[in-house]
N, C-alpha and C. Protein backbone atom coordinates (compact mmCIF):
# COMPACT_ATOMS: atom_id res chain seq x y z
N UNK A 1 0.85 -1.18 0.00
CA UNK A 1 0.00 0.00 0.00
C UNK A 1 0.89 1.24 0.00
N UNK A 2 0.44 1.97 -0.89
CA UNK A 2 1.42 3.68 -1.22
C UNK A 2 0.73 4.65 -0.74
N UNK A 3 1.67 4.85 0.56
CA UNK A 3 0.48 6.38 1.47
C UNK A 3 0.42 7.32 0.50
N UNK A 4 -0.44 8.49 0.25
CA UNK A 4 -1.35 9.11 -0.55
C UNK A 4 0.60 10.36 -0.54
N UNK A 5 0.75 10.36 -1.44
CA UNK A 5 2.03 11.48 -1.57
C UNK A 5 1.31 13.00 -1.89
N UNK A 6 1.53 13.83 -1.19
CA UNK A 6 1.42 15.42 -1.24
C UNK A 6 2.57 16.09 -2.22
N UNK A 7 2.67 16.67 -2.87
CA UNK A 7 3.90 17.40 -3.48
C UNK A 7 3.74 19.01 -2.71
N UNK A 8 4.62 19.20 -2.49
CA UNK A 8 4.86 20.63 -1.10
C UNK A 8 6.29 20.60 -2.35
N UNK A 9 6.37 22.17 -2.45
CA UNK A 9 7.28 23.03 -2.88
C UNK A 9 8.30 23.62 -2.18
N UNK A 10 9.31 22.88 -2.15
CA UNK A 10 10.48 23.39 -0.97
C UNK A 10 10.92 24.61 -0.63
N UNK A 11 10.89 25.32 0.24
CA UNK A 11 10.55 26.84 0.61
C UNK A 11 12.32 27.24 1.31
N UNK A 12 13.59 27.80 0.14
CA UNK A 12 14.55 27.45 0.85
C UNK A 12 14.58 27.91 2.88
N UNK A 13 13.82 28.58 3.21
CA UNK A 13 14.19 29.47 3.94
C UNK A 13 12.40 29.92 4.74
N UNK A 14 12.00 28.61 4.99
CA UNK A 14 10.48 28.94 5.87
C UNK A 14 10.16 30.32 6.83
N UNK A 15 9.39 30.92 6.49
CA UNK A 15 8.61 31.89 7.40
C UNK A 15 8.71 31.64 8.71
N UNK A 16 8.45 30.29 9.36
CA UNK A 16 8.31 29.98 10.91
C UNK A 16 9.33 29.99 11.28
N UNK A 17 10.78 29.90 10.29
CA UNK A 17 12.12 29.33 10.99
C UNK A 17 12.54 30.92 11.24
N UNK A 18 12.11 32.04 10.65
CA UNK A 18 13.09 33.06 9.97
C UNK A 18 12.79 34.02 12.03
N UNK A 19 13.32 33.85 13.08
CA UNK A 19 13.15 33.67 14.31
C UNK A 19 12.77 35.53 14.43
N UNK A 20 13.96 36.15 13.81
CA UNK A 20 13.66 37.54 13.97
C UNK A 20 12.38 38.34 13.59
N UNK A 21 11.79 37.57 12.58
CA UNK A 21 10.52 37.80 12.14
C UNK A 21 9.64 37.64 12.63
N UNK A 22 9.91 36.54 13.42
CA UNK A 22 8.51 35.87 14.16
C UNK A 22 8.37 36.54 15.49
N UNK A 23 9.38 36.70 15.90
CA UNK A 23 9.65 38.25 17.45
C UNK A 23 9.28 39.55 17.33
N UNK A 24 9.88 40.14 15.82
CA UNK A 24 9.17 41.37 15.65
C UNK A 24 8.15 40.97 16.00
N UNK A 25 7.17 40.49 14.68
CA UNK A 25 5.43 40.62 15.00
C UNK A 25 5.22 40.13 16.27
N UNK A 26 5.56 39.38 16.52
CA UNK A 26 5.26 39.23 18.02
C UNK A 26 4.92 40.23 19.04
N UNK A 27 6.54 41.15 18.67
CA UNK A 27 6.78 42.60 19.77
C UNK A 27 5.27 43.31 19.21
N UNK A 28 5.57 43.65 18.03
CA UNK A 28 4.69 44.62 17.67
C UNK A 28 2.73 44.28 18.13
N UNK A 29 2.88 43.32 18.17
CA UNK A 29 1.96 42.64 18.42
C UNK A 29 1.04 43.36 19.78
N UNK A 30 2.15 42.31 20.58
CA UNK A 30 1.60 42.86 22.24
C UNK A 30 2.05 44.19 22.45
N UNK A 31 2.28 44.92 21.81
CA UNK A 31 2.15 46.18 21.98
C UNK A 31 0.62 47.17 21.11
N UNK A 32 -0.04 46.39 20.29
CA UNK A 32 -0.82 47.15 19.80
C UNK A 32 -1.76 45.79 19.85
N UNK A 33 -3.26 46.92 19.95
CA UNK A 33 -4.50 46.26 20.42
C UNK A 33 -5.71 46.56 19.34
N UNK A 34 -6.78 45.85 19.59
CA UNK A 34 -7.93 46.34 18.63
C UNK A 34 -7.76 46.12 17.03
N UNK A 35 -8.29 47.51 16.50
CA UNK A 35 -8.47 47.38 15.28
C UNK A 35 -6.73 47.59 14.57
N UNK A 36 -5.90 48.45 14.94
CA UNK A 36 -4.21 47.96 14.91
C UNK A 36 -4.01 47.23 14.40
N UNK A 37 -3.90 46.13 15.49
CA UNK A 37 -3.33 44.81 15.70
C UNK A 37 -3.50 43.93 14.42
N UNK A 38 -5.32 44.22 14.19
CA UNK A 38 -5.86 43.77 12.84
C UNK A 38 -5.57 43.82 11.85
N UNK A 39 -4.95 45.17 11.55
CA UNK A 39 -4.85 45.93 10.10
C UNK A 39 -3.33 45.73 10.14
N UNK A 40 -2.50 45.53 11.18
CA UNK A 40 -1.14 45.31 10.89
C UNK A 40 -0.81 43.68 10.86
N UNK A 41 -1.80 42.37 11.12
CA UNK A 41 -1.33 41.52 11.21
C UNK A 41 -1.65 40.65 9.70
N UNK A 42 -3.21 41.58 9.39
CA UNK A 42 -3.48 41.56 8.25
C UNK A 42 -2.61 41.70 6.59
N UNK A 43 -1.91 43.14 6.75
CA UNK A 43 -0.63 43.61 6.14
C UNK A 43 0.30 42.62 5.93
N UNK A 44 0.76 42.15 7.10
CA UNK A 44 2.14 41.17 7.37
C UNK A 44 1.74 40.43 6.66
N UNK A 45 0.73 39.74 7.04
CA UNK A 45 0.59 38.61 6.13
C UNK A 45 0.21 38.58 4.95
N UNK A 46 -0.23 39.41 4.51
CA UNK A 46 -0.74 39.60 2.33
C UNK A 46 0.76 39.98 2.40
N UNK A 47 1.83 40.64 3.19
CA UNK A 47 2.84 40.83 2.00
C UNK A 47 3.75 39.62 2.30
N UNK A 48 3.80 38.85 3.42
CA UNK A 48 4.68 37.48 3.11
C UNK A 48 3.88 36.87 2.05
N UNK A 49 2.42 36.26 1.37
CA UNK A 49 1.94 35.55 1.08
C UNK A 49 2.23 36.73 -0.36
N UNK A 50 2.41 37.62 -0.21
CA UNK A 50 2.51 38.21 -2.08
C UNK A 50 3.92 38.35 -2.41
N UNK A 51 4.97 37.84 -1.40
CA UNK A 51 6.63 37.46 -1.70
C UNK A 51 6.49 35.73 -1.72
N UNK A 52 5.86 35.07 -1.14
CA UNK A 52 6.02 33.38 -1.86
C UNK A 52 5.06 33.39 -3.22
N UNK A 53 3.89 34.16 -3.53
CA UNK A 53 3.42 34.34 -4.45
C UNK A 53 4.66 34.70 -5.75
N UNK A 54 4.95 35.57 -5.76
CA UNK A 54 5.72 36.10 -6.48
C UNK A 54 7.13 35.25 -6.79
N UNK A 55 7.47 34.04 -6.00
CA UNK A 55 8.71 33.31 -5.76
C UNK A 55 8.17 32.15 -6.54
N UNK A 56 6.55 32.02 -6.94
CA UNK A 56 6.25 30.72 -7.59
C UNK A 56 5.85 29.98 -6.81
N UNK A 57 5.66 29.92 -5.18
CA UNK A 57 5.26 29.31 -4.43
C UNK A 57 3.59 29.34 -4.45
N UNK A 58 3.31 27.70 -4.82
CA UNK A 58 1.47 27.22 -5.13
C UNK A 58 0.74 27.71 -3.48
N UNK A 59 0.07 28.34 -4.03
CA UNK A 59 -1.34 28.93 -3.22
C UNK A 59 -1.45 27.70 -1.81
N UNK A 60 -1.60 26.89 -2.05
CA UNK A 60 -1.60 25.75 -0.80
C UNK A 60 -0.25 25.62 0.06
N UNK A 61 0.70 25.70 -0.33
CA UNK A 61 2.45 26.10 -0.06
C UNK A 61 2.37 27.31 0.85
N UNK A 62 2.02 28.23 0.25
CA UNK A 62 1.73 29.46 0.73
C UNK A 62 0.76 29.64 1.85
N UNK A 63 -0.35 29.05 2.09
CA UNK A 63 -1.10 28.96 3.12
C UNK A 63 -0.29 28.34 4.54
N UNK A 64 -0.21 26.95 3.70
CA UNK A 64 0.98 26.40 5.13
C UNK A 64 1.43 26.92 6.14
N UNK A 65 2.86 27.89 4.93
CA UNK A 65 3.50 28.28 5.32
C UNK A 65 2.98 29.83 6.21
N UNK A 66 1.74 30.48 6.47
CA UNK A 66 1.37 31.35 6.67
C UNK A 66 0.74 30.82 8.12
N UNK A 67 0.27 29.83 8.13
CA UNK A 67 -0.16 28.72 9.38
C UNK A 67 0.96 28.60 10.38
N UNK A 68 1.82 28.11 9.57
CA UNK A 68 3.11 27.64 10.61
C UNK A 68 3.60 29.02 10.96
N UNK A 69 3.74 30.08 10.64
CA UNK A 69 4.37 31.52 10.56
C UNK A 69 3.30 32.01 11.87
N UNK A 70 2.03 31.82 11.47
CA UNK A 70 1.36 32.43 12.63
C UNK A 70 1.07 31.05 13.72
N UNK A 71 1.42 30.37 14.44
CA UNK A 71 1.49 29.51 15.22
C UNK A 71 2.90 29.68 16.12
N UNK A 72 3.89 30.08 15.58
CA UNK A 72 5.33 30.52 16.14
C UNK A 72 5.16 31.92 16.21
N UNK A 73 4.64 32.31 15.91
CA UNK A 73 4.15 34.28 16.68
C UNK A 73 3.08 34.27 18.44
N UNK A 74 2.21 32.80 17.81
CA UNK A 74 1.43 32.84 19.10
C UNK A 74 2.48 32.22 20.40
N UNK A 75 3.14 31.53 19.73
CA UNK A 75 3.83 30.92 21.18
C UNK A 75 5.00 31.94 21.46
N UNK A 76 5.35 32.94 20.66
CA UNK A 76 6.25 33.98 21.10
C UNK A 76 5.35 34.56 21.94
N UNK A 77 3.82 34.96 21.43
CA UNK A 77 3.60 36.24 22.30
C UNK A 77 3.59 35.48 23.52
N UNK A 78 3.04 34.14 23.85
CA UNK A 78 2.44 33.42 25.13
C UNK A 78 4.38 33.31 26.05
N UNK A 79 5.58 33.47 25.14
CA UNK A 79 6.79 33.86 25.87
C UNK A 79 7.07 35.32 26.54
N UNK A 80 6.48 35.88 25.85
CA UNK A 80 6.65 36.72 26.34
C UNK A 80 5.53 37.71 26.89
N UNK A 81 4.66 37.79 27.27
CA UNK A 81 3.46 38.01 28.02
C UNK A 81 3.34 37.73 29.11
């Protein structure tokens, strides 16, 4: 039996790993509240997702990687909070 294979587009240099990135937003984060927080976390993320866009990285690649990116911001802020 052949487990079901995914093809994922190798990303040299992942969003979740890139540590300084994931601290900024973080900082910036718990420092701004409300509608802010919204409109800047919103931002961050259309322009990482319109630089893997633009790199050729498939729409599903890109989501992932926007998942895993915001999952390592939440456990920064829960470090530092």
């Amino acid at each position: 039996m052949n487990p079901q294979r995914h093809d994922v587009t190798p990303i040299a240099f992942p969003i979740s790993h890139r540590t300084a990135d994931v601290r900024k937003a973080a900082e910036i984060l718990s420092q701004t509240h409300g509608e802010a927080a919204v409109l800047y976390w919103k931002s961050l993320v259309r322009s990482i997702a319109d630089s893997l866009l633009e790199m050729g990285i498939p729409d599903d690649d890109v989501r992932r990687e926007i998942l895993a990116f915001q999952d390592c911001v939440q456990i920064e802020l829960q470090t530092i909070a």
